[in-house]
C-alpha atoms as a PDB file:
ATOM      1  CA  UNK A   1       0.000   0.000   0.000  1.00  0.00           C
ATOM      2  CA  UNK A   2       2.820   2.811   0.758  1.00  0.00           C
ATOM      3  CA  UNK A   3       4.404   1.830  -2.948  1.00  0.00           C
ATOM      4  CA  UNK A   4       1.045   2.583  -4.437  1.00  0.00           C
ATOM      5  CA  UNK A   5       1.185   6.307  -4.474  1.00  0.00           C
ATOM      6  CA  UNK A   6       4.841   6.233  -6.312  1.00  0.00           C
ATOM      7  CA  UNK A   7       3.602   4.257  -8.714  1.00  0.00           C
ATOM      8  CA  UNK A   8       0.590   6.472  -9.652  1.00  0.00           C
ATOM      9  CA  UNK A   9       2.471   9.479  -8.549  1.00  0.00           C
ATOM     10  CA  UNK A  10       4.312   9.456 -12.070  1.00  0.00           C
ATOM     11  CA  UNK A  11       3.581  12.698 -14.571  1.00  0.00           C
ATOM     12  CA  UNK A  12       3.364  11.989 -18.396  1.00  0.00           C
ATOM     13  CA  UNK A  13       6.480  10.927 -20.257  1.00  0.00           C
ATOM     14  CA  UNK A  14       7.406  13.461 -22.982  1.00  0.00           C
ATOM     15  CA  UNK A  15      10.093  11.687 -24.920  1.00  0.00           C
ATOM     16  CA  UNK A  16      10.622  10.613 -28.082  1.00  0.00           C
ATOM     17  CA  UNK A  17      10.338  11.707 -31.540  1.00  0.00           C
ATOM     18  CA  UNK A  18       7.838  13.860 -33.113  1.00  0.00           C
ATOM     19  CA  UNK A  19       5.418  11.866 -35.241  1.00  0.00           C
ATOM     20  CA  UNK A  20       6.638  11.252 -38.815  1.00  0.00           C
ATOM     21  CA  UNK A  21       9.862  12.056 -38.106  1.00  0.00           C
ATOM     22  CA  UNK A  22      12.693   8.940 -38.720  1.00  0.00           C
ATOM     23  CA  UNK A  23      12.848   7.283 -35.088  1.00  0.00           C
ATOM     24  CA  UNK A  24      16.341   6.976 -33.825  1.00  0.00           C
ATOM     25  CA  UNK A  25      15.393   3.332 -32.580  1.00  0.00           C
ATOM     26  CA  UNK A  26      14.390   2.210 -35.595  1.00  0.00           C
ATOM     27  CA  UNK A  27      16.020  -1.682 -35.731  1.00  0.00           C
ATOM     28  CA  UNK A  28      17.807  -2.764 -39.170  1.00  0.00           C
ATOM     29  CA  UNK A  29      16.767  -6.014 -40.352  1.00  0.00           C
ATOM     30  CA  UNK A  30      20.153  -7.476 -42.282  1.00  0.00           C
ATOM     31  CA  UNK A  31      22.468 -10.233 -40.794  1.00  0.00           C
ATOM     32  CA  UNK A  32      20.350 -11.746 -38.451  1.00  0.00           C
ATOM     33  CA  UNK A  33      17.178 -12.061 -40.025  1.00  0.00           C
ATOM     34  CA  UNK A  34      18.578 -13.519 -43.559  1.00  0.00           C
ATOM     35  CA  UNK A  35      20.456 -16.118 -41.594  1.00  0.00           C
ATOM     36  CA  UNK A  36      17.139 -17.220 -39.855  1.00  0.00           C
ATOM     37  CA  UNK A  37      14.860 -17.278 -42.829  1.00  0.00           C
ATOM     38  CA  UNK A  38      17.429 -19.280 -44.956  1.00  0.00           C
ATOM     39  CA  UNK A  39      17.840 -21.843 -41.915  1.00  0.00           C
ATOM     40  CA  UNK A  40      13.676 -21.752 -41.897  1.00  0.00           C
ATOM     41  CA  UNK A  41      13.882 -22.358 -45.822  1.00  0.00           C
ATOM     42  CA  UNK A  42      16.265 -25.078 -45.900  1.00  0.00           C
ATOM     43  CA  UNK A  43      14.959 -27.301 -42.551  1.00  0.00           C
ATOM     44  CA  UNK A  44      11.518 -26.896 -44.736  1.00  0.00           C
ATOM     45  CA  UNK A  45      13.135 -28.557 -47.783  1.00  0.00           C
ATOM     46  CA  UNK A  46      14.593 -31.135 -45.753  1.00  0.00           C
ATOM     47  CA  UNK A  47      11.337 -31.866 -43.924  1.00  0.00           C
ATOM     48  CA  UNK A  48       9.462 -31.581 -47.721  1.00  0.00           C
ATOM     49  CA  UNK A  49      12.521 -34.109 -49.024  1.00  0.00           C
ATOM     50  CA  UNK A  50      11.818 -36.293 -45.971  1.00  0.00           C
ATOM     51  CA  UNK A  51       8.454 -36.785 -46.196  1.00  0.00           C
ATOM     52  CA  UNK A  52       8.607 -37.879 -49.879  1.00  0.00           C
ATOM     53  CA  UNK A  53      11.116 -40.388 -48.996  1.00  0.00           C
ATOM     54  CA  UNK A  54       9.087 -41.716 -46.773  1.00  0.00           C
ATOM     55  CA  UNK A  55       6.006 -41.997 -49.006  1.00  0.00           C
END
């Protein structure tokens, strides 16, 4: 109960950027991302190649 009022005590947070300016935490999507997608691609092959090996 005696946490309570900091908690609600808090004023408005005013940072950030504007809207429609470019964000400065904007997160590239290069290195990472590829490398997942192509390991999502080719475990999908090899479960499609599995699958008609089995059949």
């Amino acid at each position: 109960m005696a946490f309570a009022e900091t908690v609600l005590a808090q004023g408005p947070v005013t940072g950030g950027p504007a809207p429609g300016t470019p964000a400065a935490t904007d997160v590239p999507l290069d290195g990472g991302a590829s490398l997942l997608l192509a390991g999502g691609v080719a475990y999908g092959l090899k479960r499609l190649r599995d699958r008609r090996k089995k059949a």
